[in-house]
Structure formats: structure tokens, C-alpha cells
PDB file of N, CA and C in Angstrom:
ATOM      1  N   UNK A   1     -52.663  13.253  15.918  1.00  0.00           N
ATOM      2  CA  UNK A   1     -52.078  13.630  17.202  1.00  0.00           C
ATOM      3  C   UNK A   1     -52.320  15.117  17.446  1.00  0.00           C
ATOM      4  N   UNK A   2     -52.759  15.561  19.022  1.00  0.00           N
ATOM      5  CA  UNK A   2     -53.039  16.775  18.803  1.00  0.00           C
ATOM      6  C   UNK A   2     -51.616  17.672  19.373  1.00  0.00           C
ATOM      7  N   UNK A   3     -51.082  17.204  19.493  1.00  0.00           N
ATOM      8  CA  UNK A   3     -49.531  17.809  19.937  1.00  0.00           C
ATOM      9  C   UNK A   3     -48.495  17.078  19.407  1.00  0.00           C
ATOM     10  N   UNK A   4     -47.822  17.579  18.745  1.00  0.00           N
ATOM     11  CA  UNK A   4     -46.254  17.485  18.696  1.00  0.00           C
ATOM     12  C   UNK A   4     -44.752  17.807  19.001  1.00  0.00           C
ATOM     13  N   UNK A   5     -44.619  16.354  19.959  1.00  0.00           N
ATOM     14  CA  UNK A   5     -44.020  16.175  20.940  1.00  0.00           C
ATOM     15  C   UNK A   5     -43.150  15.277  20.539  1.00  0.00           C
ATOM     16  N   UNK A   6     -42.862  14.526  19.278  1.00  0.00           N
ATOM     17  CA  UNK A   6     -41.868  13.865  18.963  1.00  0.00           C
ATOM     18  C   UNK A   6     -42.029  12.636  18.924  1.00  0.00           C
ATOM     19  N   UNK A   7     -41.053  11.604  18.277  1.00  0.00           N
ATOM     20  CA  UNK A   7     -41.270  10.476  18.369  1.00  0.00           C
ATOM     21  C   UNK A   7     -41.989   9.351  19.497  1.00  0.00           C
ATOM     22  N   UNK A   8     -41.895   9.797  20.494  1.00  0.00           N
ATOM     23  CA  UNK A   8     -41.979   8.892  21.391  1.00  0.00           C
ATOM     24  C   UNK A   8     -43.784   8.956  22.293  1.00  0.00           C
ATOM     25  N   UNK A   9     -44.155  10.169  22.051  1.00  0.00           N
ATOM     26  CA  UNK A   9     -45.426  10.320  22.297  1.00  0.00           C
ATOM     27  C   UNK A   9     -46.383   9.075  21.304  1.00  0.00           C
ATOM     28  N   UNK A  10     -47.519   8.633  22.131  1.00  0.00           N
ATOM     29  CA  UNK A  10     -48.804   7.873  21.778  1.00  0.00           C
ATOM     30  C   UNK A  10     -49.922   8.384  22.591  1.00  0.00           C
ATOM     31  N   UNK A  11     -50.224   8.503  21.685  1.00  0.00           N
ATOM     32  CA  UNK A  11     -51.974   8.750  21.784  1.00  0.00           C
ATOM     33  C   UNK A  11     -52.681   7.717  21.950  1.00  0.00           C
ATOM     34  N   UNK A  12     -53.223   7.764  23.388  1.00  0.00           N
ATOM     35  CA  UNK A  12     -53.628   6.882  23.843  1.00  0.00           C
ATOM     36  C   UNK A  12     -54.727   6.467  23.531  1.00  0.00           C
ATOM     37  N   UNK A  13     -55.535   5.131  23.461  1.00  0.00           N
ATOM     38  CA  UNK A  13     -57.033   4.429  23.224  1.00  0.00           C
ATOM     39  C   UNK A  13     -57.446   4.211  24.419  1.00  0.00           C
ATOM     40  N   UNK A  14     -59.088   4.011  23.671  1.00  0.00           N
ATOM     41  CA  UNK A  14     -59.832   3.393  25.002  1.00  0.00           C
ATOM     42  C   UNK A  14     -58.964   2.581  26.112  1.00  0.00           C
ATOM     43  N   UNK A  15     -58.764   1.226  25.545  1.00  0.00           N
ATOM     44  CA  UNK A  15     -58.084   0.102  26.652  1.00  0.00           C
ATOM     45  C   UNK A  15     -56.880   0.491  27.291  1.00  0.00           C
ATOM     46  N   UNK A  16     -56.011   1.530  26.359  1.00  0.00           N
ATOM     47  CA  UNK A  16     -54.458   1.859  26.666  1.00  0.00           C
ATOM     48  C   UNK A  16     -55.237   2.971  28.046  1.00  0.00           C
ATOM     49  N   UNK A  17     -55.858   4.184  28.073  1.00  0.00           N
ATOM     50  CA  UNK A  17     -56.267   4.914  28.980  1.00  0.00           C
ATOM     51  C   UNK A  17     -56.631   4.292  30.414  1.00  0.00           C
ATOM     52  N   UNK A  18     -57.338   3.206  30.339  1.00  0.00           N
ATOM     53  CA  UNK A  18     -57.760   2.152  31.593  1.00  0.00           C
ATOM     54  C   UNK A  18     -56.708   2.181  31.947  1.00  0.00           C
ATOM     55  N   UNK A  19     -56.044   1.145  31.103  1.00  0.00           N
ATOM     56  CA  UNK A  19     -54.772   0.336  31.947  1.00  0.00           C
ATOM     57  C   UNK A  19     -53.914   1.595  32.753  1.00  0.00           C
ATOM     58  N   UNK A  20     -53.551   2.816  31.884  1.00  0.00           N
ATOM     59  CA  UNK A  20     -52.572   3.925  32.515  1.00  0.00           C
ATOM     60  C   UNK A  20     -53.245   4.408  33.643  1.00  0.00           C
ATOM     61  N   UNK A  21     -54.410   4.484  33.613  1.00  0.00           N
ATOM     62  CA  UNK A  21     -55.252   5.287  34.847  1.00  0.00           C
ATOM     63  C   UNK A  21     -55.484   4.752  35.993  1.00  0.00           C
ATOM     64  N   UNK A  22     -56.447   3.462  35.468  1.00  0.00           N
ATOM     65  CA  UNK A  22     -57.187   2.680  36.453  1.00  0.00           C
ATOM     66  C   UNK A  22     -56.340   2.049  37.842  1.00  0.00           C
ATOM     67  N   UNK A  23     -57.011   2.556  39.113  1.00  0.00           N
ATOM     68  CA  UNK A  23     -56.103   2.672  40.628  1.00  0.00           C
ATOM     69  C   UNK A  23     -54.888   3.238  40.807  1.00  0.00           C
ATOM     70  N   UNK A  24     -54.944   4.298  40.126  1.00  0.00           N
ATOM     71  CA  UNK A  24     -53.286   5.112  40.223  1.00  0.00           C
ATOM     72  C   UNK A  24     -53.648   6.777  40.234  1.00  0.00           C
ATOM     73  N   UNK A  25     -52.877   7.111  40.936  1.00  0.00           N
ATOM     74  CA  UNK A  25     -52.905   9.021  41.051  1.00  0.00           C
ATOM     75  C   UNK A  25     -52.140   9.234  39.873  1.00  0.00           C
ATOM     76  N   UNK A  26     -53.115  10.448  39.523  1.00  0.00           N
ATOM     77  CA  UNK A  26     -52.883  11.142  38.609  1.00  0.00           C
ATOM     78  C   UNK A  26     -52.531  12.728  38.634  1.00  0.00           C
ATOM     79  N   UNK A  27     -51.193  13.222  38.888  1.00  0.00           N
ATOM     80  CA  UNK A  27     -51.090  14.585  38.882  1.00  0.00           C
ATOM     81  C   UNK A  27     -50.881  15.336  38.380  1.00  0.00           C
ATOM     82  N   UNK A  28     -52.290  16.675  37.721  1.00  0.00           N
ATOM     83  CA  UNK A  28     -51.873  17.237  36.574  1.00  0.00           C
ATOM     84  C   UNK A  28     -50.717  18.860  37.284  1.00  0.00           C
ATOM     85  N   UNK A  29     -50.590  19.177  36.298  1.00  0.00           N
ATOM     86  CA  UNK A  29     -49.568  20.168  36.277  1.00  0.00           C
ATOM     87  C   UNK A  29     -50.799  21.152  35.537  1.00  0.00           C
ATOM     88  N   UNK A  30     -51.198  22.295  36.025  1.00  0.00           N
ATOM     89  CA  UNK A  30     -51.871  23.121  34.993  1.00  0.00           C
ATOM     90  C   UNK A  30     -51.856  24.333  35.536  1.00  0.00           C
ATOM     91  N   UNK A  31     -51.697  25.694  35.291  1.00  0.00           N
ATOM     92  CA  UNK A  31     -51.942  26.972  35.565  1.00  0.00           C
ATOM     93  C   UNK A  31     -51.003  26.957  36.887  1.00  0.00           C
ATOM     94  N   UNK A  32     -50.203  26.091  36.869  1.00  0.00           N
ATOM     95  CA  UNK A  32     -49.057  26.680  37.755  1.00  0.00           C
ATOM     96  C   UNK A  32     -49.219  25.794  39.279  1.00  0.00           C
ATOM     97  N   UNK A  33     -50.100  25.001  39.252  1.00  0.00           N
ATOM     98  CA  UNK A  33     -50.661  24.234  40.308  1.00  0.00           C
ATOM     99  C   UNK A  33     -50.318  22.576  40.114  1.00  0.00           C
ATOM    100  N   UNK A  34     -50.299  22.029  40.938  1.00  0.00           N
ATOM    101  CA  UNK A  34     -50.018  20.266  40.841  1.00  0.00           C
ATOM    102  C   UNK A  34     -51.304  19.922  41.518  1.00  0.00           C
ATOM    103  N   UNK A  35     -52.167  19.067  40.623  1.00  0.00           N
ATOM    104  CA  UNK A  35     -53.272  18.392  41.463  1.00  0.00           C
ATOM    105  C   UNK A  35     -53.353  16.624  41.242  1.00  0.00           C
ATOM    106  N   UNK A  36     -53.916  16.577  42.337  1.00  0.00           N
ATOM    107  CA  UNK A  36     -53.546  15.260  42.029  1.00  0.00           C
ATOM    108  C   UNK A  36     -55.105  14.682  42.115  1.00  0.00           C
ATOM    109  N   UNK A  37     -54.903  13.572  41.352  1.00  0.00           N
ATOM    110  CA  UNK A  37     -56.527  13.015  41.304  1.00  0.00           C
ATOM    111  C   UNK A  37     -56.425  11.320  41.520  1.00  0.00           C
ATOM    112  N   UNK A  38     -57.457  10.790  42.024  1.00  0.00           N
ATOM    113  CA  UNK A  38     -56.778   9.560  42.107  1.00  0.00           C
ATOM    114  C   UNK A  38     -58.202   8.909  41.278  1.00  0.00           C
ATOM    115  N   UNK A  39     -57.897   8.011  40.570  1.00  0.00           N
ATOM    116  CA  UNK A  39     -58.681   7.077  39.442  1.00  0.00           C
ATOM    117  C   UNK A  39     -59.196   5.989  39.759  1.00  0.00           C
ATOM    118  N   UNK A  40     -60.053   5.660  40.758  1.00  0.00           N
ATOM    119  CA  UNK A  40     -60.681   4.211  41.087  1.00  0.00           C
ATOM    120  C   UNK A  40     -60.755   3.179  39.871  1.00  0.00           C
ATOM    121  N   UNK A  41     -60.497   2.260  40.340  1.00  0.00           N
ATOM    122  CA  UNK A  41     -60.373   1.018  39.434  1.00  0.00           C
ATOM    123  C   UNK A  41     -61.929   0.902  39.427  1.00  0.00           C
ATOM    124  N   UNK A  42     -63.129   1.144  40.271  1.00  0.00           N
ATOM    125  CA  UNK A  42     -64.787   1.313  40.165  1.00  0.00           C
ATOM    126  C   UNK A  42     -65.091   2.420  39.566  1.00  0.00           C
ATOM    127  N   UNK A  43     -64.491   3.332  38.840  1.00  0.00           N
ATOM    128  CA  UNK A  43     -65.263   4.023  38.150  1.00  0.00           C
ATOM    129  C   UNK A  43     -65.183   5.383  39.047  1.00  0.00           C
ATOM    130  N   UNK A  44     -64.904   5.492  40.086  1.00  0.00           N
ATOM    131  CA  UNK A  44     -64.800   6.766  40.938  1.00  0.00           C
ATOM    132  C   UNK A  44     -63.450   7.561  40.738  1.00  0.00           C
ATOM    133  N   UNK A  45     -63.526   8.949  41.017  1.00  0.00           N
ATOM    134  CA  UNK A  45     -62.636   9.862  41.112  1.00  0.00           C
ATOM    135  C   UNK A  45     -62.285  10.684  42.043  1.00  0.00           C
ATOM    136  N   UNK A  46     -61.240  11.272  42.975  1.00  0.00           N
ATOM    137  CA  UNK A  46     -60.966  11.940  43.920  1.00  0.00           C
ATOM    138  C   UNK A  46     -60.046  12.664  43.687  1.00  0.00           C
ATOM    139  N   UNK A  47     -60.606  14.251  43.437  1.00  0.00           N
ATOM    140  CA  UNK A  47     -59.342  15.045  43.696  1.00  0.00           C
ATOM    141  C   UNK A  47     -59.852  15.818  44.709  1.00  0.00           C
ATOM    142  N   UNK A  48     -58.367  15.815  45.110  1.00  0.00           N
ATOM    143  CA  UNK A  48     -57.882  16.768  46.431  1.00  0.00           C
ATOM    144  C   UNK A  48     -57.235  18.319  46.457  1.00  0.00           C
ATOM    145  N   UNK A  49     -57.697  19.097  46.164  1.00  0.00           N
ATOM    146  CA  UNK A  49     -57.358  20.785  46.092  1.00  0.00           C
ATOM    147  C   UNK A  49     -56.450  21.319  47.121  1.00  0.00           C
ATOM    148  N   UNK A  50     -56.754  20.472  48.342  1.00  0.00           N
ATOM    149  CA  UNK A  50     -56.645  21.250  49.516  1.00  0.00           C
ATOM    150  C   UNK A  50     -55.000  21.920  49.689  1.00  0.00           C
ATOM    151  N   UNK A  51     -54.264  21.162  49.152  1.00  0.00           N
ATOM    152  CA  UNK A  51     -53.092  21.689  49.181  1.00  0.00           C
ATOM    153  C   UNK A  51     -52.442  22.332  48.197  1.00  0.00           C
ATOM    154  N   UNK A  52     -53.066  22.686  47.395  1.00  0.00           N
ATOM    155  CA  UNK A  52     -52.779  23.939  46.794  1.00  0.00           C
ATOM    156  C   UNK A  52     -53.222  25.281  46.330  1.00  0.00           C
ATOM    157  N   UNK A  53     -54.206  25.684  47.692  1.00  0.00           N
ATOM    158  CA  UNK A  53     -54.693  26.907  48.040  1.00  0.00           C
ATOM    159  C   UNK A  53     -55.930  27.136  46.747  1.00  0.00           C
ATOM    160  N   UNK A  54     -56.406  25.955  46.671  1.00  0.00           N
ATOM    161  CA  UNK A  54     -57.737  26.412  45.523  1.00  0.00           C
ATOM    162  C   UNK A  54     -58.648  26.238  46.662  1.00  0.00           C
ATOM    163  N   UNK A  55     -58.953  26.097  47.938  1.00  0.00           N
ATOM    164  CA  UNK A  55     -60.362  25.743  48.516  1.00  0.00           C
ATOM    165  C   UNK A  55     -61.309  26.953  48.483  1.00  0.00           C
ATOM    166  N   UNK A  56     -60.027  28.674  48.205  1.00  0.00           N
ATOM    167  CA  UNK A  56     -61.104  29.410  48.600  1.00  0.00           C
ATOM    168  C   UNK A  56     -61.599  29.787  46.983  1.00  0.00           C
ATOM    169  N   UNK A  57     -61.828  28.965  46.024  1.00  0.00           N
ATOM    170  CA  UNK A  57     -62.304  28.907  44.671  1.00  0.00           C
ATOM    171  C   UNK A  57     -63.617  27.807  44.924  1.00  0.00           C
ATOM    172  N   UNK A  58     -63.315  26.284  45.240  1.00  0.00           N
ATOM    173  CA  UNK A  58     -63.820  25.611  45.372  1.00  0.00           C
ATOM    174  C   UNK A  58     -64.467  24.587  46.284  1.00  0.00           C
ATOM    175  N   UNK A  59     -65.130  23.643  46.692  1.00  0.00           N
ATOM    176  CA  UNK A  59     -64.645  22.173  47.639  1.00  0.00           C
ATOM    177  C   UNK A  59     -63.258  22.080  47.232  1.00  0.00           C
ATOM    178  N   UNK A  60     -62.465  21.602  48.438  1.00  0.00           N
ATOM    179  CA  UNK A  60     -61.017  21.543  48.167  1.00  0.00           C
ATOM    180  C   UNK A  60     -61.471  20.082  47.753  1.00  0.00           C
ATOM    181  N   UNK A  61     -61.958  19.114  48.507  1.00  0.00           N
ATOM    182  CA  UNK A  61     -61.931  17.605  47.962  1.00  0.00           C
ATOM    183  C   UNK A  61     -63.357  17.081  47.035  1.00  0.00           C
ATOM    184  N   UNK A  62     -63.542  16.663  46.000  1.00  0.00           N
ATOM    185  CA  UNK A  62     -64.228  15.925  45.801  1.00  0.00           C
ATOM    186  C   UNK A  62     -64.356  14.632  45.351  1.00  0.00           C
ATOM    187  N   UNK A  63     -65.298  13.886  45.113  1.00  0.00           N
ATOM    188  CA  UNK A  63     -65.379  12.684  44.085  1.00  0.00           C
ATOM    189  C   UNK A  63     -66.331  12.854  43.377  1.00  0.00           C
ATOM    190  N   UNK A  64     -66.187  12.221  42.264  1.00  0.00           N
ATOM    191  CA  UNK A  64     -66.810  12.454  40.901  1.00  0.00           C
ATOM    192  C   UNK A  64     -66.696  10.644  40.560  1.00  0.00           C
ATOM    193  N   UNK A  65     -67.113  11.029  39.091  1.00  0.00           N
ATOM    194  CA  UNK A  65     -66.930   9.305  37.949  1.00  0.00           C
ATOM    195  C   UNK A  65     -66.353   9.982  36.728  1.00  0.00           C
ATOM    196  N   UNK A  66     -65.691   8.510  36.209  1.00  0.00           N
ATOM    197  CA  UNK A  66     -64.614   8.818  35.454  1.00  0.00           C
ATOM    198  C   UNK A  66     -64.523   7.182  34.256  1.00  0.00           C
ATOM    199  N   UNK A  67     -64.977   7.795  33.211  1.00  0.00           N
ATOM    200  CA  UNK A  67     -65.091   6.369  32.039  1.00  0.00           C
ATOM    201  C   UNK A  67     -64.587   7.036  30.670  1.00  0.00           C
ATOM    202  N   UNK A  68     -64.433   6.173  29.916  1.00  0.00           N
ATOM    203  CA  UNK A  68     -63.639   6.253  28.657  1.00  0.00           C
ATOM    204  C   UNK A  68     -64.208   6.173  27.498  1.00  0.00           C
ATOM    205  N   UNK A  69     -64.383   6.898  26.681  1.00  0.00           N
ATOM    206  CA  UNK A  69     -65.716   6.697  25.532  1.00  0.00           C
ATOM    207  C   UNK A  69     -64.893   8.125  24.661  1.00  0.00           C
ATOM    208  N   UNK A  70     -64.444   7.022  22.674  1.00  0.00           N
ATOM    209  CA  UNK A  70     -64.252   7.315  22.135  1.00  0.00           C
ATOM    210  C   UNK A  70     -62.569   8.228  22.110  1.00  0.00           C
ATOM    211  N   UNK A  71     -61.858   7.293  22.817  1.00  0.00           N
ATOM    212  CA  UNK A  71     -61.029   7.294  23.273  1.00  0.00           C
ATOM    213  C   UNK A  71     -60.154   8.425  23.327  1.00  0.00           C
ATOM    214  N   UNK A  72     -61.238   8.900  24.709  1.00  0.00           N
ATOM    215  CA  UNK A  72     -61.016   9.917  25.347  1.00  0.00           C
ATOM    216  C   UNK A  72     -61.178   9.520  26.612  1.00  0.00           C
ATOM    217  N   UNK A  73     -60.817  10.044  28.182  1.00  0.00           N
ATOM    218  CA  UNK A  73     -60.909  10.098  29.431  1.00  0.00           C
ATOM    219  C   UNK A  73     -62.429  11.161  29.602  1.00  0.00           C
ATOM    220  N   UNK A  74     -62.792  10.626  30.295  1.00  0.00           N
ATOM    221  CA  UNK A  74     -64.291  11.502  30.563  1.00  0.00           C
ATOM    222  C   UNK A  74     -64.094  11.429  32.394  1.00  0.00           C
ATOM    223  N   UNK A  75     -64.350  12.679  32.830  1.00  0.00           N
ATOM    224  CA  UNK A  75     -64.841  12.597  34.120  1.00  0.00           C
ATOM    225  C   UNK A  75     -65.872  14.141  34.395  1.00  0.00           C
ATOM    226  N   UNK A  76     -66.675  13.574  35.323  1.00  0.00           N
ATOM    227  CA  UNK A  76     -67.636  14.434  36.093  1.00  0.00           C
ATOM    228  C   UNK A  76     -67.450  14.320  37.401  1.00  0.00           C
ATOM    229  N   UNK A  77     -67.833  16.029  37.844  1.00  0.00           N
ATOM    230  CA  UNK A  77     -67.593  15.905  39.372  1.00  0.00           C
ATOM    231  C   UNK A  77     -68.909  16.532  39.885  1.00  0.00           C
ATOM    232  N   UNK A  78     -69.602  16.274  40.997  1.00  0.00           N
ATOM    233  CA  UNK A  78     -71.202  16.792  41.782  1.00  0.00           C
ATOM    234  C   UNK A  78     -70.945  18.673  41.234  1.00  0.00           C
ATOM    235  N   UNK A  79     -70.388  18.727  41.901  1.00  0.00           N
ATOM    236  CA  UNK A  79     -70.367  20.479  42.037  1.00  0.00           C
ATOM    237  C   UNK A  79     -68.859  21.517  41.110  1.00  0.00           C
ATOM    238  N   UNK A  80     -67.929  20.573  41.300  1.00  0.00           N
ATOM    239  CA  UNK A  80     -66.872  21.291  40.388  1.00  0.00           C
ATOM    240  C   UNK A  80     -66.737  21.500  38.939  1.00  0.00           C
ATOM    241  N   UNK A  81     -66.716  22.186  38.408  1.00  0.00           N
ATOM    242  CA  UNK A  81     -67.367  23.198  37.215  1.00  0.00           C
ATOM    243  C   UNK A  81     -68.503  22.724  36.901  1.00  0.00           C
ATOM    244  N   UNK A  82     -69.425  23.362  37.660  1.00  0.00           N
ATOM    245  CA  UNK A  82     -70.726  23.151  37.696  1.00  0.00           C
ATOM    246  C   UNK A  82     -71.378  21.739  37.010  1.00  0.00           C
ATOM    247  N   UNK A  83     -70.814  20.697  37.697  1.00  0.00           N
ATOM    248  CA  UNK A  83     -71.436  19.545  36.986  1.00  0.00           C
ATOM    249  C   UNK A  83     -71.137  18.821  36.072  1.00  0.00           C
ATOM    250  N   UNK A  84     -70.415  20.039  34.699  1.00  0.00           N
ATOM    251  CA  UNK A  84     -69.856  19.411  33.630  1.00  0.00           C
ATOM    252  C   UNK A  84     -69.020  18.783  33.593  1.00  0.00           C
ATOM    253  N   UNK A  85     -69.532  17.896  32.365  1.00  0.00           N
ATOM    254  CA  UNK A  85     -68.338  16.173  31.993  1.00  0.00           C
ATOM    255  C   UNK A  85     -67.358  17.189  30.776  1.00  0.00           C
ATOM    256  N   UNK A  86     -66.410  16.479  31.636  1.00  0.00           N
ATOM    257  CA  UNK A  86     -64.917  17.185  30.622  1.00  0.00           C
ATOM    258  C   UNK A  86     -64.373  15.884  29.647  1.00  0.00           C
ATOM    259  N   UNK A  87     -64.033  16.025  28.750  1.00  0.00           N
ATOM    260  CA  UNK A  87     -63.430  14.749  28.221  1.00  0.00           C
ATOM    261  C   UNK A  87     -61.946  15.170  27.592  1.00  0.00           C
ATOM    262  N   UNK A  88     -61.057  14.307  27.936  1.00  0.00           N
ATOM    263  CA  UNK A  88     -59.580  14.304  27.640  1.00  0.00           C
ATOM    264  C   UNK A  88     -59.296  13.743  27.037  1.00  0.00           C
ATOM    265  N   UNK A  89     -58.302  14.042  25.267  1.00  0.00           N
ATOM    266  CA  UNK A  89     -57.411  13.351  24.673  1.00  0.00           C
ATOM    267  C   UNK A  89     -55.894  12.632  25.776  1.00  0.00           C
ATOM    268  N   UNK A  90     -55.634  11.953  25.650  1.00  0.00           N
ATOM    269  CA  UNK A  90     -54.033  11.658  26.529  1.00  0.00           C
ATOM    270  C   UNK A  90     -53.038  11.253  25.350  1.00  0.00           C
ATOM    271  N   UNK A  91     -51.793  11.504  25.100  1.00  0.00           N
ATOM    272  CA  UNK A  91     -50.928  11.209  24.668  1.00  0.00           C
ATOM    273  C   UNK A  91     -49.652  10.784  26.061  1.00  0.00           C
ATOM    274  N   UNK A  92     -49.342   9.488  25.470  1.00  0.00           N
ATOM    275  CA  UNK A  92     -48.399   8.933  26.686  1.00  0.00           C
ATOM    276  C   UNK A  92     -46.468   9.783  26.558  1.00  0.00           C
ATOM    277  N   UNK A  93     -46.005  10.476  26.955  1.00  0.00           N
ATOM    278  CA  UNK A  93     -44.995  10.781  26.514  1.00  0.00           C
ATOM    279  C   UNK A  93     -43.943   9.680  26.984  1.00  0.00           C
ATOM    280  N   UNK A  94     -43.974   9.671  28.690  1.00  0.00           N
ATOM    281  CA  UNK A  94     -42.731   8.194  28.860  1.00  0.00           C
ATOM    282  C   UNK A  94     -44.062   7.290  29.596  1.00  0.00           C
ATOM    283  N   UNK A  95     -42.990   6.533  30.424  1.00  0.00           N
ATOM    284  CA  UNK A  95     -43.914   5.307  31.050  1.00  0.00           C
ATOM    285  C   UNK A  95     -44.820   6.279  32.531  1.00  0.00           C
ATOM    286  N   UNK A  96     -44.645   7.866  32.935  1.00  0.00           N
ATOM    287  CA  UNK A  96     -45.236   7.741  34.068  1.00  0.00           C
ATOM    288  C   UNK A  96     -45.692   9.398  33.741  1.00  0.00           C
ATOM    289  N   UNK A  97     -45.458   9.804  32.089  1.00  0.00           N
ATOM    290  CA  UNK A  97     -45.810  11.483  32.129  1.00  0.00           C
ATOM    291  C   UNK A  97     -46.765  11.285  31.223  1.00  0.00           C
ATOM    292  N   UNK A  98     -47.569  12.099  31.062  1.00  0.00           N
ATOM    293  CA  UNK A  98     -48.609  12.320  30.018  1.00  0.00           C
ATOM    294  C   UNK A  98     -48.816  13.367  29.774  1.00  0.00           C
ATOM    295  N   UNK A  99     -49.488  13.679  27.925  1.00  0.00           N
ATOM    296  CA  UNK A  99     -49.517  15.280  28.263  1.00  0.00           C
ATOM    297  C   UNK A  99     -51.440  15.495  27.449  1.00  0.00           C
ATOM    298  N   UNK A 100     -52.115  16.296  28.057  1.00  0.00           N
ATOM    299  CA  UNK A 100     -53.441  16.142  27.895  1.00  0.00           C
ATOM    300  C   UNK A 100     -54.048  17.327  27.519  1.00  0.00           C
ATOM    301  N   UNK A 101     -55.178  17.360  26.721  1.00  0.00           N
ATOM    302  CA  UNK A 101     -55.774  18.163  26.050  1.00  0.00           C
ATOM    303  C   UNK A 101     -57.698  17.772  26.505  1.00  0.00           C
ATOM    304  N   UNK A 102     -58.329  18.976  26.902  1.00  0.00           N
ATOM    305  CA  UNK A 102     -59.306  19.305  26.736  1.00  0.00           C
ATOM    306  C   UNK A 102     -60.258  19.138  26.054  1.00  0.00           C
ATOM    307  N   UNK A 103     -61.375  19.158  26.528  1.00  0.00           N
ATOM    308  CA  UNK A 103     -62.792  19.695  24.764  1.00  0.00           C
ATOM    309  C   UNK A 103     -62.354  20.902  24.644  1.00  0.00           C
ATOM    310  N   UNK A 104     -61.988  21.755  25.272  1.00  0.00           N
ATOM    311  CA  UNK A 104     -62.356  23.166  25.185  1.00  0.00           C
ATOM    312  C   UNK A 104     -60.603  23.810  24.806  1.00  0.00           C
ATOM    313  N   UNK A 105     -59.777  22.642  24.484  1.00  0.00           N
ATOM    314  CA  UNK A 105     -58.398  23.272  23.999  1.00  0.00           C
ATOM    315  C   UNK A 105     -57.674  23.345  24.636  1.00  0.00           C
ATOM    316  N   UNK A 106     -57.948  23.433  26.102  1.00  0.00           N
ATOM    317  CA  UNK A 106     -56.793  23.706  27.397  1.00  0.00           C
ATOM    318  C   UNK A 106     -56.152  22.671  27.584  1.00  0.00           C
ATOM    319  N   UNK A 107     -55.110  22.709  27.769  1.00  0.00           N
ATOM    320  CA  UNK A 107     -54.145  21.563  27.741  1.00  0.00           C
ATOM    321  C   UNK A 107     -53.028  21.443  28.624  1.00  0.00           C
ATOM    322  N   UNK A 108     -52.291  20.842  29.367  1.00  0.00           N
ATOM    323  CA  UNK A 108     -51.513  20.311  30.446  1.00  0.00           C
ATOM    324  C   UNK A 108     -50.214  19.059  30.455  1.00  0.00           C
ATOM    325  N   UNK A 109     -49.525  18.661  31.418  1.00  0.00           N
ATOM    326  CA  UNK A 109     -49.093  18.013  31.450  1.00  0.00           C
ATOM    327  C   UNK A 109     -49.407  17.253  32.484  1.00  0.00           C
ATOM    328  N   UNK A 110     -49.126  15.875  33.012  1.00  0.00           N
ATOM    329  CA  UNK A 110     -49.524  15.058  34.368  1.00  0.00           C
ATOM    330  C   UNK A 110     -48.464  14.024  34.155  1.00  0.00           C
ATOM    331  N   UNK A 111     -48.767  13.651  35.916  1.00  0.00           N
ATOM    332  CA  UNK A 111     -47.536  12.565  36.139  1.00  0.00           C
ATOM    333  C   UNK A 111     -47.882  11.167  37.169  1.00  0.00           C
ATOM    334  N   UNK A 112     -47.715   9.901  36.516  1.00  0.00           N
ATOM    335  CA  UNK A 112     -48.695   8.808  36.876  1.00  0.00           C
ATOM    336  C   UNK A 112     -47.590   8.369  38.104  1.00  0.00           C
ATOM    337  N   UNK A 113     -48.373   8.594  39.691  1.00  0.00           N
ATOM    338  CA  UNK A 113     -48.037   7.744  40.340  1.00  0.00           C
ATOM    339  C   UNK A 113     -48.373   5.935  40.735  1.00  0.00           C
ATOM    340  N   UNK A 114     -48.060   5.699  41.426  1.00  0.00           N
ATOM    341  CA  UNK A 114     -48.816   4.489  42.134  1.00  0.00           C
ATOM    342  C   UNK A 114     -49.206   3.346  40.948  1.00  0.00           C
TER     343      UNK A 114
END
């Protein structure tokens, strides 16, 4: 486990990641911002920036793809951080929070709507 968070956290697998993700928004909590991303049940991804004053950093909206390999969350987006595929550990804390870790160490919390 890469965080310890107590009994009740799981670290999620391949199949467990689908099921939590797949057709449901996903909003992370990171650097002080709430974004929300939404997880196509096809393999597509959409996050939306626009409302929380990142557009003049980035595209406020994009879509990207988003698959699961080595049970981790993988997504890529056309143009947001230049292209690169990020891949995410998830640990489930309750039935609708999660808390997530990076390749690169950075780490967050998120909250499963829908």
C-alpha cells in the first residue's frame, strides 16, 4: 500500500478500478483545485478546467483515453501535459472517496460521483 490511511483503505485492481470508474465523474481534489473528470464506459475521458480558473494555463476542456494496465488507472490527453500517459495507483478509502498517487509521487484525494 502506498499510503497509510488505516484499516479501511484498498488498493484497488485492475477489475476493482473499472467497476469504480467506468461512466462516473471523477473529482480530484489537488493543489487546492476540484476537477472533475468524467470516465467513459468506451474508453474516453473528459475533463473540464473551465471552472476553476486553469484555462489561462491550459484547454479548459479536453478528452483524452483512459485504460487500466497493471493495476493502475492510465490516462492520456491530445495536448494536456504534453501528451503524456500518467498512470495512477487508487486506494478506495469509503464507497465514493479515493485517495491517488502518481508515477511521479504526486498524490491527491477524489470523490466518485454518478
Amino acid at each position: 500500500s502506498f499510503l497509510s490511511v488505516g484499516a479501511l483503505a484498498a488498493e484497488l485492481g485492475n477489475a476493482a478500478i473499472k467497476e469504480t470508474i467506468s461512466g462516473r465523474k471523477v473529482v480530484l481534489s489537488t493543489m487546492g483545485f476540484n476537477f472533475p473528470l468524467f470516465y467513459g464506459a468506451n474508453g474516453q475521458v473528459t475533463g473540464d478546467g473551465s471552472n476553476v480558473g486553469l484555462a489561462k494555463y491550459f484547454t479548459p476542456k479536453e478528452t483524452g483515453r483512459w485504460w487500466v494496465a497493471n493495476d493502475k488507472l492510465c490516462q492520456q490527453f491530445p495536448t494536456w501535459y504534453m501528451g503524456k500517459t500518467w498512470c495512477f495507483e487508487l486506494e478506495k478509502v469509503s464507497d465514493k472517496r479515493l485517495r491517488w498517487q502518481r508515477d511521479d509521487g504526486f498524490t491527491g484525494k477524489a470523490q466518485i460521483s454518478g
